[in-house]
PDB file of N, CA and C in Angstrom:
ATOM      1  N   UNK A   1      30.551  16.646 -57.768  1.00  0.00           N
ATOM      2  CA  UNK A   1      30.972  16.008 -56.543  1.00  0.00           C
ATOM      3  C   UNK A   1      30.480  16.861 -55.368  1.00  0.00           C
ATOM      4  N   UNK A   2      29.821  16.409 -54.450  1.00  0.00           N
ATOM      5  CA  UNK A   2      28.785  17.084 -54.066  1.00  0.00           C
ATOM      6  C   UNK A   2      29.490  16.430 -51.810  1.00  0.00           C
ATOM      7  N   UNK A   3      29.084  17.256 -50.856  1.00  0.00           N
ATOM      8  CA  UNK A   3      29.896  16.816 -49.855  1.00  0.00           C
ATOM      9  C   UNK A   3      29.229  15.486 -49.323  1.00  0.00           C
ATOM     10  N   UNK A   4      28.173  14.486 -49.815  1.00  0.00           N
ATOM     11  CA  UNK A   4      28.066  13.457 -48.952  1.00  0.00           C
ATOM     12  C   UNK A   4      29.045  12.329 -49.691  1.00  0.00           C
ATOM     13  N   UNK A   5      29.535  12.638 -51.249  1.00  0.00           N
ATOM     14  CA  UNK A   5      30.441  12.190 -51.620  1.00  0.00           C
ATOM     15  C   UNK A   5      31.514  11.972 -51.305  1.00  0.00           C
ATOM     16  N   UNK A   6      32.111  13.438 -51.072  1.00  0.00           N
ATOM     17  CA  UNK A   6      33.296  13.018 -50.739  1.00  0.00           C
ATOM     18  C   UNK A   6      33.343  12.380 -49.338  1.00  0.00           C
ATOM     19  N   UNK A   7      32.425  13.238 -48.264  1.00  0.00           N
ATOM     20  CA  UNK A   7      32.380  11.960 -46.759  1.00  0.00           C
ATOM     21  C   UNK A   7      32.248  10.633 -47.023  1.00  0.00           C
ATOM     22  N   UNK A   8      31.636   9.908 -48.093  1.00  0.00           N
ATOM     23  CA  UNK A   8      31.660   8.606 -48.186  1.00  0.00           C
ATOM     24  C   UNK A   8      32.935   8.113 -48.758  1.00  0.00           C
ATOM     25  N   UNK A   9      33.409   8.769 -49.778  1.00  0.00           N
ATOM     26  CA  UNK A   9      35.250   8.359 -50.183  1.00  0.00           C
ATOM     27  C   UNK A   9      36.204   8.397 -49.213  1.00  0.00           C
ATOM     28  N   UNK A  10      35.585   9.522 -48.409  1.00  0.00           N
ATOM     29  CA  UNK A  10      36.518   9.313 -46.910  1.00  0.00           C
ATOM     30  C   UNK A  10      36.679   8.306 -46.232  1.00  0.00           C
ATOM     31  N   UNK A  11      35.558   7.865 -46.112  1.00  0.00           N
ATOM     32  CA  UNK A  11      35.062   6.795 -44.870  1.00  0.00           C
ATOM     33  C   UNK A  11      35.236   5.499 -45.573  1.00  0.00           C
ATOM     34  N   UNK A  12      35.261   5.424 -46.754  1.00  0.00           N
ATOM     35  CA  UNK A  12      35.360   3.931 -46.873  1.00  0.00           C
ATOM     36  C   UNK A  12      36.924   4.223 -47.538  1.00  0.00           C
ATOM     37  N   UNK A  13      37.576   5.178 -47.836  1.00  0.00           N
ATOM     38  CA  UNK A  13      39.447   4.799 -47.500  1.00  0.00           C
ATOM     39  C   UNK A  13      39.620   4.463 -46.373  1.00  0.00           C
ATOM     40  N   UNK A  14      39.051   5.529 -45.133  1.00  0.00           N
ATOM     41  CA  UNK A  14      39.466   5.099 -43.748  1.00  0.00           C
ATOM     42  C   UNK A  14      39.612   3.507 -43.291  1.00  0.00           C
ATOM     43  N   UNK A  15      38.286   3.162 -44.111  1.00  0.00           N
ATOM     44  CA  UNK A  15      37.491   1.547 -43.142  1.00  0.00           C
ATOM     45  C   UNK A  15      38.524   0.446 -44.460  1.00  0.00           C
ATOM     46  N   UNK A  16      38.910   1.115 -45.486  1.00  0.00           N
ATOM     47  CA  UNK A  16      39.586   0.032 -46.357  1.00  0.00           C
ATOM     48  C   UNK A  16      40.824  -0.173 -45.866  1.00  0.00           C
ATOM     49  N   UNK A  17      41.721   0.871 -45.657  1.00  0.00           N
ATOM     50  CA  UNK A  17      43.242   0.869 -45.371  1.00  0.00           C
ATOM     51  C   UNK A  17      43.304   2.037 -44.443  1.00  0.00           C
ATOM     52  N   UNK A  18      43.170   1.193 -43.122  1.00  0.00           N
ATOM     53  CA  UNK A  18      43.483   2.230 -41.741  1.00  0.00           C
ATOM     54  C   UNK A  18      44.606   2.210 -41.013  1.00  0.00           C
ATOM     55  N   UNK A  19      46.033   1.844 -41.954  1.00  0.00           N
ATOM     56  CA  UNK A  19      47.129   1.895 -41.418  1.00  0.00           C
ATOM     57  C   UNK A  19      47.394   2.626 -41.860  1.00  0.00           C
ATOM     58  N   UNK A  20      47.042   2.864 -43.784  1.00  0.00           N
ATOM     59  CA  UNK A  20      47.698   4.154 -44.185  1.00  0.00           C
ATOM     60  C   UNK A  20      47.140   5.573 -43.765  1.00  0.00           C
ATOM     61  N   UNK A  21      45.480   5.552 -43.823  1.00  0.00           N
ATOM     62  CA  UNK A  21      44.534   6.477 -43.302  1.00  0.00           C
ATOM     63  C   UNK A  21      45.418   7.139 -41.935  1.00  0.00           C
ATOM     64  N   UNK A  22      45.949   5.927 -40.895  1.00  0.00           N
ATOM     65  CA  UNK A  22      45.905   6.268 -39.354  1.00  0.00           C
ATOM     66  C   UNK A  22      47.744   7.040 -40.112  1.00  0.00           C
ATOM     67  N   UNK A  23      48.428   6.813 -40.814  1.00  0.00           N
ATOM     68  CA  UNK A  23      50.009   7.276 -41.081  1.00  0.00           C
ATOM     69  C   UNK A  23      49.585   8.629 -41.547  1.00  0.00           C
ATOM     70  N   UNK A  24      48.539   9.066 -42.514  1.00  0.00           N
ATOM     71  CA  UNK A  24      48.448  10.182 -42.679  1.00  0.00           C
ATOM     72  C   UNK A  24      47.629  10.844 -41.725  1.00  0.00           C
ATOM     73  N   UNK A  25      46.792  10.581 -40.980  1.00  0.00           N
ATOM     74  CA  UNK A  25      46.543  11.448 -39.903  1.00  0.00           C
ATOM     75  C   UNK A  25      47.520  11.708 -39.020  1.00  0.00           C
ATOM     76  N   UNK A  26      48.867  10.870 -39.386  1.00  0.00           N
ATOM     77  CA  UNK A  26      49.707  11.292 -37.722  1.00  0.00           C
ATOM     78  C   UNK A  26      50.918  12.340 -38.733  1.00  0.00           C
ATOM     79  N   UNK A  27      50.934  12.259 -40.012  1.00  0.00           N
ATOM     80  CA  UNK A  27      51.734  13.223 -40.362  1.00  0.00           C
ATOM     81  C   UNK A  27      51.118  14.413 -40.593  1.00  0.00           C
ATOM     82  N   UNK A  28      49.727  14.551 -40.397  1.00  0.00           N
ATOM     83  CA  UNK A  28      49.100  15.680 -40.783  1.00  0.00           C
ATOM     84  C   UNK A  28      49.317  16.650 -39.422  1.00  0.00           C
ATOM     85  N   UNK A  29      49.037  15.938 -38.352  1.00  0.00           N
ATOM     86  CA  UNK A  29      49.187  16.589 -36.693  1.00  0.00           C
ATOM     87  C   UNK A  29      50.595  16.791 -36.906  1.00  0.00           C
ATOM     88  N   UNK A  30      51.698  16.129 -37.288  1.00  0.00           N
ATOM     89  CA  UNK A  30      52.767  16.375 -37.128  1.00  0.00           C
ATOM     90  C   UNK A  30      53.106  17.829 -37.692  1.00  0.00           C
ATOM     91  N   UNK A  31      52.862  18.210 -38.386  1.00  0.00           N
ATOM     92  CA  UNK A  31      52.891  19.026 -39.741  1.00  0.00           C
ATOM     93  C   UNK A  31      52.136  20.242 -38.828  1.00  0.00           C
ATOM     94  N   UNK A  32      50.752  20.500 -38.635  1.00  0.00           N
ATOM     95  CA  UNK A  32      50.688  21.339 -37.912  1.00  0.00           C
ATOM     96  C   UNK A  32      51.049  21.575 -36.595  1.00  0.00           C
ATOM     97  N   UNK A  33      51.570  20.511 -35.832  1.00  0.00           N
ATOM     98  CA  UNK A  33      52.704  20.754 -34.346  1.00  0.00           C
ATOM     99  C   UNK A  33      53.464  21.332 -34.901  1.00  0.00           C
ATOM    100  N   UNK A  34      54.217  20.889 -35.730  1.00  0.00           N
ATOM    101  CA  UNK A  34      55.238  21.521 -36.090  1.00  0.00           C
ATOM    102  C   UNK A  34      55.453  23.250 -36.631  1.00  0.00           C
ATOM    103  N   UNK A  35      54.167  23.215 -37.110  1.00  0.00           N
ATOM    104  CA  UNK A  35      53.625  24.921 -37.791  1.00  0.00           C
ATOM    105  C   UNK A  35      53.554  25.669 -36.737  1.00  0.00           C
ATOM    106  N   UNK A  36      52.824  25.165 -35.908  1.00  0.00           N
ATOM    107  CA  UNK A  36      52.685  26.027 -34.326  1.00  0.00           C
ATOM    108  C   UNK A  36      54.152  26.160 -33.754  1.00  0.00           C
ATOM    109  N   UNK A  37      54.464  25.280 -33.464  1.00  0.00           N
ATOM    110  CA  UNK A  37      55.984  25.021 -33.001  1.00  0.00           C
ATOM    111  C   UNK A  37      56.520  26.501 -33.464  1.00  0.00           C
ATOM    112  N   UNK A  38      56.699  26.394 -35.163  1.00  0.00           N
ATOM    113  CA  UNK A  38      57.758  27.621 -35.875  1.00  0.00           C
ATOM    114  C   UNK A  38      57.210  28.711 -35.488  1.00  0.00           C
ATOM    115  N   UNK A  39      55.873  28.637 -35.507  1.00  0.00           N
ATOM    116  CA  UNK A  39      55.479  30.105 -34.996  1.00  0.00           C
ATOM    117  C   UNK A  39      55.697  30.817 -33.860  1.00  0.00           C
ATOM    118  N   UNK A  40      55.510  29.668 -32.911  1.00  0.00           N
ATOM    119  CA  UNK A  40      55.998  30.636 -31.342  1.00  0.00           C
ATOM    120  C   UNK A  40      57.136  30.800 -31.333  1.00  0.00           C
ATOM    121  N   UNK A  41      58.223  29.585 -32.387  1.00  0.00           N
ATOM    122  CA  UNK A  41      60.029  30.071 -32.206  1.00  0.00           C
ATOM    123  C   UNK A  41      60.000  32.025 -32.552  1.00  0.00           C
ATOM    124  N   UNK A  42      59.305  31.508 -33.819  1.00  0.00           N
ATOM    125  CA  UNK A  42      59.705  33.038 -34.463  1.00  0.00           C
ATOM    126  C   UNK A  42      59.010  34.466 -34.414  1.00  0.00           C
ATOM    127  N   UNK A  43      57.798  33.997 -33.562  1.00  0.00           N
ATOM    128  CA  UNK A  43      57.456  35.664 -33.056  1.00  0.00           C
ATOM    129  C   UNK A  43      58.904  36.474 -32.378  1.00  0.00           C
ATOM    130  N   UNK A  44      58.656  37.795 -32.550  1.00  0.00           N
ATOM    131  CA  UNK A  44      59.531  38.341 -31.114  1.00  0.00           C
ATOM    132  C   UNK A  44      59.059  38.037 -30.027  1.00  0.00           C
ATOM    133  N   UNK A  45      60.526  38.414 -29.409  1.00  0.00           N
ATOM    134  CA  UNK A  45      59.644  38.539 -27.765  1.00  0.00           C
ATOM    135  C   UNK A  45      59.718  40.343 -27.394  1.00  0.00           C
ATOM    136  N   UNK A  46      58.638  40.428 -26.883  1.00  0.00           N
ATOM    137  CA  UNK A  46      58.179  41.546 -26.362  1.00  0.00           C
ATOM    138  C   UNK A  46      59.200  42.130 -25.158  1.00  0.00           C
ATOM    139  N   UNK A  47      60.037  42.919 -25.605  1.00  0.00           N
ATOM    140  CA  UNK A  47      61.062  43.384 -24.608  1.00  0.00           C
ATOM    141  C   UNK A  47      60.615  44.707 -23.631  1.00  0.00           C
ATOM    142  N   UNK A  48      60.200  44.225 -22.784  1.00  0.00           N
ATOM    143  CA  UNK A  48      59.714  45.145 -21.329  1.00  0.00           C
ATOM    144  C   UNK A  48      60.276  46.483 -20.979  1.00  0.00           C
ATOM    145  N   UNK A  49      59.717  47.757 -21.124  1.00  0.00           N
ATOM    146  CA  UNK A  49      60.601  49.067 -21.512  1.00  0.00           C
ATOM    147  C   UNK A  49      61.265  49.140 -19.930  1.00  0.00           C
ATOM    148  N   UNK A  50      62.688  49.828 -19.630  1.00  0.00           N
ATOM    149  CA  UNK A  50      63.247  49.771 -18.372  1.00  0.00           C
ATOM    150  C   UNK A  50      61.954  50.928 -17.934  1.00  0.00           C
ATOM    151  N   UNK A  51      61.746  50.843 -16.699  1.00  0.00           N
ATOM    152  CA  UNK A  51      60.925  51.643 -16.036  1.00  0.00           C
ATOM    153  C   UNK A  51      61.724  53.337 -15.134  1.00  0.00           C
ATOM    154  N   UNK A  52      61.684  54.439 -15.255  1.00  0.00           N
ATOM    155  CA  UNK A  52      62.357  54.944 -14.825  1.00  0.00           C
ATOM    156  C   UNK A  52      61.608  55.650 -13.375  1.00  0.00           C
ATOM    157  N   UNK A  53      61.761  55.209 -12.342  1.00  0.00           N
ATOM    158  CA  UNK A  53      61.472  55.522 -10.877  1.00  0.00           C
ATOM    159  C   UNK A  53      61.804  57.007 -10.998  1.00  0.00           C
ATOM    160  N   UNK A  54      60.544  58.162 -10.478  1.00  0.00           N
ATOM    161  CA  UNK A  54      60.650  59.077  -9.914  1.00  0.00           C
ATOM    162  C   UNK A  54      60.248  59.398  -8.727  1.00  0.00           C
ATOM    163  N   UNK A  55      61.047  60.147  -8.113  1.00  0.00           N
ATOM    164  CA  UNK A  55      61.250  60.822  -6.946  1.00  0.00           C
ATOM    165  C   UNK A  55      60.183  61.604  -6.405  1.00  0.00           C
ATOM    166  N   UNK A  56      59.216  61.462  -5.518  1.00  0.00           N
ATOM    167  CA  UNK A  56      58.045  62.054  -5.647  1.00  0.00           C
ATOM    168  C   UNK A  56      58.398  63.341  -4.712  1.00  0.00           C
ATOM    169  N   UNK A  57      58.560  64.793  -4.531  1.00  0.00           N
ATOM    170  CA  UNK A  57      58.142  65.625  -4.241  1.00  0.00           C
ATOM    171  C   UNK A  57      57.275  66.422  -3.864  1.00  0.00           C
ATOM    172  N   UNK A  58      56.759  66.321  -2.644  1.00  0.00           N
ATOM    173  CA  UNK A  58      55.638  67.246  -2.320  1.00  0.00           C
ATOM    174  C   UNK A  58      55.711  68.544  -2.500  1.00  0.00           C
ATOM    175  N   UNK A  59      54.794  69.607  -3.112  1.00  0.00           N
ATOM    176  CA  UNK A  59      55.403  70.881  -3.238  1.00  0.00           C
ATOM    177  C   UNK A  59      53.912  71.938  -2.425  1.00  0.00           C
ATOM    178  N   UNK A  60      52.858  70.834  -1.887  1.00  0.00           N
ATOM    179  CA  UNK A  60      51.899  71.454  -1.124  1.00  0.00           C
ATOM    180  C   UNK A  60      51.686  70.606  -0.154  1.00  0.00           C
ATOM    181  N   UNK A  61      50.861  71.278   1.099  1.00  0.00           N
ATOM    182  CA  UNK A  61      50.587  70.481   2.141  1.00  0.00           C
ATOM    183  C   UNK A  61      49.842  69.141   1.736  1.00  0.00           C
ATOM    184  N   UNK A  62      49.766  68.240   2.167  1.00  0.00           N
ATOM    185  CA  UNK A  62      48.654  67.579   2.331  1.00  0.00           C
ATOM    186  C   UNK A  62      47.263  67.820   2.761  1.00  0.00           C
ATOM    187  N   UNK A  63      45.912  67.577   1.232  1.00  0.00           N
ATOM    188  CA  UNK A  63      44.588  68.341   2.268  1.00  0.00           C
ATOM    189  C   UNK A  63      44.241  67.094   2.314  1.00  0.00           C
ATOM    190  N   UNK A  64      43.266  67.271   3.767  1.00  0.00           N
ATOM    191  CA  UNK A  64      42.213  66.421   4.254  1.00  0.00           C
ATOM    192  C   UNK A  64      41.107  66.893   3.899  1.00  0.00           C
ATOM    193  N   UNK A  65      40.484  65.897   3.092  1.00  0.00           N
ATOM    194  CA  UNK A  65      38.639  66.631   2.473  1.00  0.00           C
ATOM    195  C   UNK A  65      38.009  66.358   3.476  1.00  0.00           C
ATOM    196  N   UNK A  66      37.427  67.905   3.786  1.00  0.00           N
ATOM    197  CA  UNK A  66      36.159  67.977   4.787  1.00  0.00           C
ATOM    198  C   UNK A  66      35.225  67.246   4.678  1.00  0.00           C
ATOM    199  N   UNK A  67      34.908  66.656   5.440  1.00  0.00           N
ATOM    200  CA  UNK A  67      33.739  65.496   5.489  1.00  0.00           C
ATOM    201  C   UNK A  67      33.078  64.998   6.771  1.00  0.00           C
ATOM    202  N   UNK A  68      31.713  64.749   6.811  1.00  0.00           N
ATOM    203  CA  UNK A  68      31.321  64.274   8.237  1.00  0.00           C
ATOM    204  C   UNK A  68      31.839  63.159   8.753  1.00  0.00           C
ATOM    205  N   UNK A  69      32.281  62.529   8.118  1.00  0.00           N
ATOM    206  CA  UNK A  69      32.664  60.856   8.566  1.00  0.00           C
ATOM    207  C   UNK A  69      33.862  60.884   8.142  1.00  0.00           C
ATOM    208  N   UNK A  70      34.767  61.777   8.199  1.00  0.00           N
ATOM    209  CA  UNK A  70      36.392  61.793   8.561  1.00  0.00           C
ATOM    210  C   UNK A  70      36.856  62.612   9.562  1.00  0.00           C
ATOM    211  N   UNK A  71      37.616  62.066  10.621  1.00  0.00           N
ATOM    212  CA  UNK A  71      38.196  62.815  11.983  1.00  0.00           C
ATOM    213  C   UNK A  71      38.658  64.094  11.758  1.00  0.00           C
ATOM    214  N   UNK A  72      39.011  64.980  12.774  1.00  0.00           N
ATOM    215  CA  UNK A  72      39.443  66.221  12.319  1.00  0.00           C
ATOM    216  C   UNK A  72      40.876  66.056  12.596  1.00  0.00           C
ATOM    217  N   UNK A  73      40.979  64.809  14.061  1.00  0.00           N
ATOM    218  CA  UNK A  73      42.503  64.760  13.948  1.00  0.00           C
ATOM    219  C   UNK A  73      43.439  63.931  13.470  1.00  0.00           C
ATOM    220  N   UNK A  74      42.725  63.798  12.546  1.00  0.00           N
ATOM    221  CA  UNK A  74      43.334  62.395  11.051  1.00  0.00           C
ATOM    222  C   UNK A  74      45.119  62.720  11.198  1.00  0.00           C
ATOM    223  N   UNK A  75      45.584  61.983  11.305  1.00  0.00           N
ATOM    224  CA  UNK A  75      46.880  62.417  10.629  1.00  0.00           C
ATOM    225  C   UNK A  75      47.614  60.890   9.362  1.00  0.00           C
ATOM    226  N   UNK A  76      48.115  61.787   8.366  1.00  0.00           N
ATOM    227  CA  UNK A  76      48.455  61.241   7.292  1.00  0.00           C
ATOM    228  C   UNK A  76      49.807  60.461   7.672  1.00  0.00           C
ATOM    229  N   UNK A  77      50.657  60.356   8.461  1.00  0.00           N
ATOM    230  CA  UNK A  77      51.602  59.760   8.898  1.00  0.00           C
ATOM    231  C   UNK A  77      52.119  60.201  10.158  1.00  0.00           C
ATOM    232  N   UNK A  78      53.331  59.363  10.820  1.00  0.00           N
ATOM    233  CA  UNK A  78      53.410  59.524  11.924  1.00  0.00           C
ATOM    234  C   UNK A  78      54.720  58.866  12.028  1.00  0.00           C
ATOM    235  N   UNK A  79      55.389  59.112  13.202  1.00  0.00           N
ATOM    236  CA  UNK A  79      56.623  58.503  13.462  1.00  0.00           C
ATOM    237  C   UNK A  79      56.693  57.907  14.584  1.00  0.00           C
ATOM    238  N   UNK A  80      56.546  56.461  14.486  1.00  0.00           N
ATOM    239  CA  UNK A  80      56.307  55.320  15.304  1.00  0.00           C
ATOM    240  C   UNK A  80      57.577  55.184  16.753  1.00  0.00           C
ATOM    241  N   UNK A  81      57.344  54.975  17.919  1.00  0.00           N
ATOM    242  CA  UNK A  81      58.321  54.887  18.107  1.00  0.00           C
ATOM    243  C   UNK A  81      58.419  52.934  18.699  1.00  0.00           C
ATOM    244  N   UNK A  82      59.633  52.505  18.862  1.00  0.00           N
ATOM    245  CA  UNK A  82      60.039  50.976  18.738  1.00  0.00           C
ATOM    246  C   UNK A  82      58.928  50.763  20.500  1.00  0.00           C
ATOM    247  N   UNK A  83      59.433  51.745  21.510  1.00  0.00           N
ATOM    248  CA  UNK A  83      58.460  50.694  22.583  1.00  0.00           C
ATOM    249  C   UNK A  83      57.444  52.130  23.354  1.00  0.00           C
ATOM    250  N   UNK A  84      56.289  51.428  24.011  1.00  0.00           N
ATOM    251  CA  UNK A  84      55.462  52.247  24.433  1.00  0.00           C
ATOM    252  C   UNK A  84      56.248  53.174  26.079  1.00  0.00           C
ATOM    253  N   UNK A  85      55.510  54.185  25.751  1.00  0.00           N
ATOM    254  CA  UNK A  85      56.193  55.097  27.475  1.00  0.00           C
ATOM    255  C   UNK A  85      55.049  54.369  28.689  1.00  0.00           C
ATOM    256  N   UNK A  86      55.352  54.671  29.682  1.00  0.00           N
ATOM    257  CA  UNK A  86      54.618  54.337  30.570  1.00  0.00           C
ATOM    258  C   UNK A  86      53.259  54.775  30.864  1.00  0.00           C
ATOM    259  N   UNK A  87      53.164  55.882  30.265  1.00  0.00           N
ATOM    260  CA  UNK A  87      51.704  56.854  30.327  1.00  0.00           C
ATOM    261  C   UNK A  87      51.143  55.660  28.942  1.00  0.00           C
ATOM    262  N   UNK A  88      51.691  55.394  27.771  1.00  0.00           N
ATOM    263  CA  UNK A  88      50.892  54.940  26.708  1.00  0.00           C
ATOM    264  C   UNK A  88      50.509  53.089  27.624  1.00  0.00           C
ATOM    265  N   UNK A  89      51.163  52.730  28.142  1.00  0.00           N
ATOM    266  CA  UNK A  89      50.699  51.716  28.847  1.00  0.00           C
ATOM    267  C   UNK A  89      49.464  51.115  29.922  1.00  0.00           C
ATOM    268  N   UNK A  90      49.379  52.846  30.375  1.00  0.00           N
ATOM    269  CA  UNK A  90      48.527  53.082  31.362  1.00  0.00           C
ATOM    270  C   UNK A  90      47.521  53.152  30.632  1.00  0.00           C
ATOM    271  N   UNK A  91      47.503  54.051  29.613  1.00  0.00           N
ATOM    272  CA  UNK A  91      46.396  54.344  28.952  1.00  0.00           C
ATOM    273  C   UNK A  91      45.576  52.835  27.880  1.00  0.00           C
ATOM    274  N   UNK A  92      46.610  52.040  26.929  1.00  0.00           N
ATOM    275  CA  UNK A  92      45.929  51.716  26.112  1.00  0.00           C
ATOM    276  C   UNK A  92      46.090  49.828  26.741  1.00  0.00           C
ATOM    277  N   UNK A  93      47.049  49.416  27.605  1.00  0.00           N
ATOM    278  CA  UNK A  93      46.961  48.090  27.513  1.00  0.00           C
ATOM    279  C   UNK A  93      46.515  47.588  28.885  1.00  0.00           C
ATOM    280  N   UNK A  94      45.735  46.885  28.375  1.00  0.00           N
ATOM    281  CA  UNK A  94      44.737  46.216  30.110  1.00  0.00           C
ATOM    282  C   UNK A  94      45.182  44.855  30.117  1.00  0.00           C
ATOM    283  N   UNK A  95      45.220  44.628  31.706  1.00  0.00           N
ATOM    284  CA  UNK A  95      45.874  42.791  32.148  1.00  0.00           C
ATOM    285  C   UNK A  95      44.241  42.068  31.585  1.00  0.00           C
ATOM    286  N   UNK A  96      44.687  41.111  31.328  1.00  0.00           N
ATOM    287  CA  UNK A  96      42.999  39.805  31.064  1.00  0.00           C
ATOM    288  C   UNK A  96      43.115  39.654  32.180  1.00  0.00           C
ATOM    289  N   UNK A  97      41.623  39.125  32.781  1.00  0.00           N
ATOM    290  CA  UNK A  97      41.370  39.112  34.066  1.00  0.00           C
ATOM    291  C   UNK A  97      41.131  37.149  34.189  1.00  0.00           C
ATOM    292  N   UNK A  98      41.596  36.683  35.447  1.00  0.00           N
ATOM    293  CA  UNK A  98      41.881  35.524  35.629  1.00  0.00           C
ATOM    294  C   UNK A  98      40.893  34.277  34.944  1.00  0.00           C
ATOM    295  N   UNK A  99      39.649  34.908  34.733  1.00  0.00           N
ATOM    296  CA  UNK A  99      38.090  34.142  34.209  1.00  0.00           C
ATOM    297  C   UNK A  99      38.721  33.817  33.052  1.00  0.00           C
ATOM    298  N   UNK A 100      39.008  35.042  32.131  1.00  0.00           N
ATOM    299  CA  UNK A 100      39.307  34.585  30.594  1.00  0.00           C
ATOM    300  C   UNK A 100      41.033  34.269  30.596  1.00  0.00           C
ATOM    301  N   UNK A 101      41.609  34.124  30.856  1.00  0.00           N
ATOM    302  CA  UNK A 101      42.974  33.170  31.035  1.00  0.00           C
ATOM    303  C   UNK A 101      42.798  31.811  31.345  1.00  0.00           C
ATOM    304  N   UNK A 102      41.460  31.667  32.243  1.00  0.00           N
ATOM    305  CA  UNK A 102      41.673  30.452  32.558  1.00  0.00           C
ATOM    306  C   UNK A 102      40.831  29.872  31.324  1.00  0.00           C
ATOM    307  N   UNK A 103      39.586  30.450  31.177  1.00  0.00           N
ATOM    308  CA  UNK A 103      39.228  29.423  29.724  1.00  0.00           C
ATOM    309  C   UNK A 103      40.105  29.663  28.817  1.00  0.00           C
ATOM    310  N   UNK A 104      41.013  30.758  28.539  1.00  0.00           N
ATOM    311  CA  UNK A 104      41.957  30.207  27.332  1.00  0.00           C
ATOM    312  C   UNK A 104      42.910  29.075  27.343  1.00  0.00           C
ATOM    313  N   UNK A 105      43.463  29.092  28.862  1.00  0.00           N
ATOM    314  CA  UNK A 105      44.065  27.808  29.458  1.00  0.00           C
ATOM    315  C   UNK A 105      43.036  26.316  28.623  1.00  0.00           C
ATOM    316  N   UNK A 106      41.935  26.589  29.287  1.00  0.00           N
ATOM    317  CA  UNK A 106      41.107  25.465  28.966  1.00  0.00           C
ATOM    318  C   UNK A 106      40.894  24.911  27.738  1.00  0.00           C
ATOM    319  N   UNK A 107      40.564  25.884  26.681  1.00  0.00           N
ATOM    320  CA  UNK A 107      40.551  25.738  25.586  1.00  0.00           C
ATOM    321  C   UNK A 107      42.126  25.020  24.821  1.00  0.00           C
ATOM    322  N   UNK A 108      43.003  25.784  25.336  1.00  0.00           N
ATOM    323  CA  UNK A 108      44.372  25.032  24.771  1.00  0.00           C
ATOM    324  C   UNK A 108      44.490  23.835  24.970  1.00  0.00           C
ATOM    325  N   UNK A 109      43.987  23.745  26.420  1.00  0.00           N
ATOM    326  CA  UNK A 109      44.959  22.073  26.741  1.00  0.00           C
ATOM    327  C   UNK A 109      43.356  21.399  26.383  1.00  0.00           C
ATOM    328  N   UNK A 110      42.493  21.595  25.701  1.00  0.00           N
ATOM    329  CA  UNK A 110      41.206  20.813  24.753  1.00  0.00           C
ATOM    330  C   UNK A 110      41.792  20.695  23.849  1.00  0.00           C
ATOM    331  N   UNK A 111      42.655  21.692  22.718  1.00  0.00           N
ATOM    332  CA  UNK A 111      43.417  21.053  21.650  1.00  0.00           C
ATOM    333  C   UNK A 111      44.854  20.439  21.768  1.00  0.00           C
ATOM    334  N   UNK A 112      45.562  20.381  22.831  1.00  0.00           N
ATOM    335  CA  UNK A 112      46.133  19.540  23.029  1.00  0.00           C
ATOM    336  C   UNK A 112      45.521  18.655  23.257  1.00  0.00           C
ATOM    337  N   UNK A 113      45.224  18.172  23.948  1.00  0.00           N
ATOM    338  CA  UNK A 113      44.517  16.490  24.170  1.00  0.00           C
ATOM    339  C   UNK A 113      43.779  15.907  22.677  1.00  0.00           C
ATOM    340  N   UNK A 114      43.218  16.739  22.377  1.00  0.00           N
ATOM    341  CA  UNK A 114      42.659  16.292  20.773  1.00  0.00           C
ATOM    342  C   UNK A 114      43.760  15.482  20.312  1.00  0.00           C
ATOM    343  N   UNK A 115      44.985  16.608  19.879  1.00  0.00           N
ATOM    344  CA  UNK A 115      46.026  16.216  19.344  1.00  0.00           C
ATOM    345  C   UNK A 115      47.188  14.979  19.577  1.00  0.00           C
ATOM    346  N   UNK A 116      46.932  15.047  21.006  1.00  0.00           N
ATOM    347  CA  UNK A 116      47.872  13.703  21.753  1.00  0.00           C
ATOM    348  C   UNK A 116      46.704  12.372  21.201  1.00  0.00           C
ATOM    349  N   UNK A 117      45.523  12.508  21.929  1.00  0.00           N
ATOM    350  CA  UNK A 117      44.271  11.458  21.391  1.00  0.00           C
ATOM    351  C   UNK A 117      44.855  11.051  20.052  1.00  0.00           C
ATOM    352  N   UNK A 118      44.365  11.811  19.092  1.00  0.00           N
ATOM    353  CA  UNK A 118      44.947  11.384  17.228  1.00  0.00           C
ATOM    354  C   UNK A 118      46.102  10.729  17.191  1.00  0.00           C
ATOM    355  N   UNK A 119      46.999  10.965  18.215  1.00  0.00           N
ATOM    356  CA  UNK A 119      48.574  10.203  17.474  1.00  0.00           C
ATOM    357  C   UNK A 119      48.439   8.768  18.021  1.00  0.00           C
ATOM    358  N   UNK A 120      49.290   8.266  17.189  1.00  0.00           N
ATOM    359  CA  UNK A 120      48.996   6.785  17.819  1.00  0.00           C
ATOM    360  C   UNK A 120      50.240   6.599  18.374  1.00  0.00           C
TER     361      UNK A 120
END
């Protein structure tokens, strides 16, 4: 018995009686759903080790590696404060000057109007 044999005993049970053919193909899927099924019930589950948080301690300065293309007055942290002094105002924040306010004006009320336009 050789395999174009048995493909032909196959195929002409299938094409003779394809109610019973189509009953055992649906208990055969059933059978392995079901195999898969038991298997994922009954693996373990992989229980996640508690993690224990340590406390990090510095016990040396912080180095900065010498390098051409790193500042010398790098600093690694800093303590922010909530609002600027008046000298940091002077120094770092500039008014927009009336030209570019007004095209930002312009530009806004262009997407407003877009937006009013679209609604019905």
């Amino acid at each position: 018995m050789d395999f174009e044999e048995i493909k032909e005993n196959f195929s002409d049970f299938a094409h003779e009686k394809p109610v019973l053919f189509a009953v055992i193909v649906l208990i055969v899927l059933l059978f392995f759903a079901g195999l898969v099924i038991l298997m994922i019930q009954t693996t373990p589950e992989k229980k996640a080790e508690p993690r224990q948080v340590e406390k990090f301690e510095q016990d040396s300065p912080l180095l900065i590696p010498d390098a051409p293309d790193i500042e010398k007055d790098y600093y690694p942290n800093r303590i922010t404060e909530n609002q600027w002094s008046k000298e940091e105002i002077n120094r770092w924040f500039t008014f927009p000057e009336d030209e570019t306010m007004k095209e930002l004006e312009n530009a806004n009320d262009k997407i407003v109007n877009d937006i009013l336009d679209a609604a019905p």
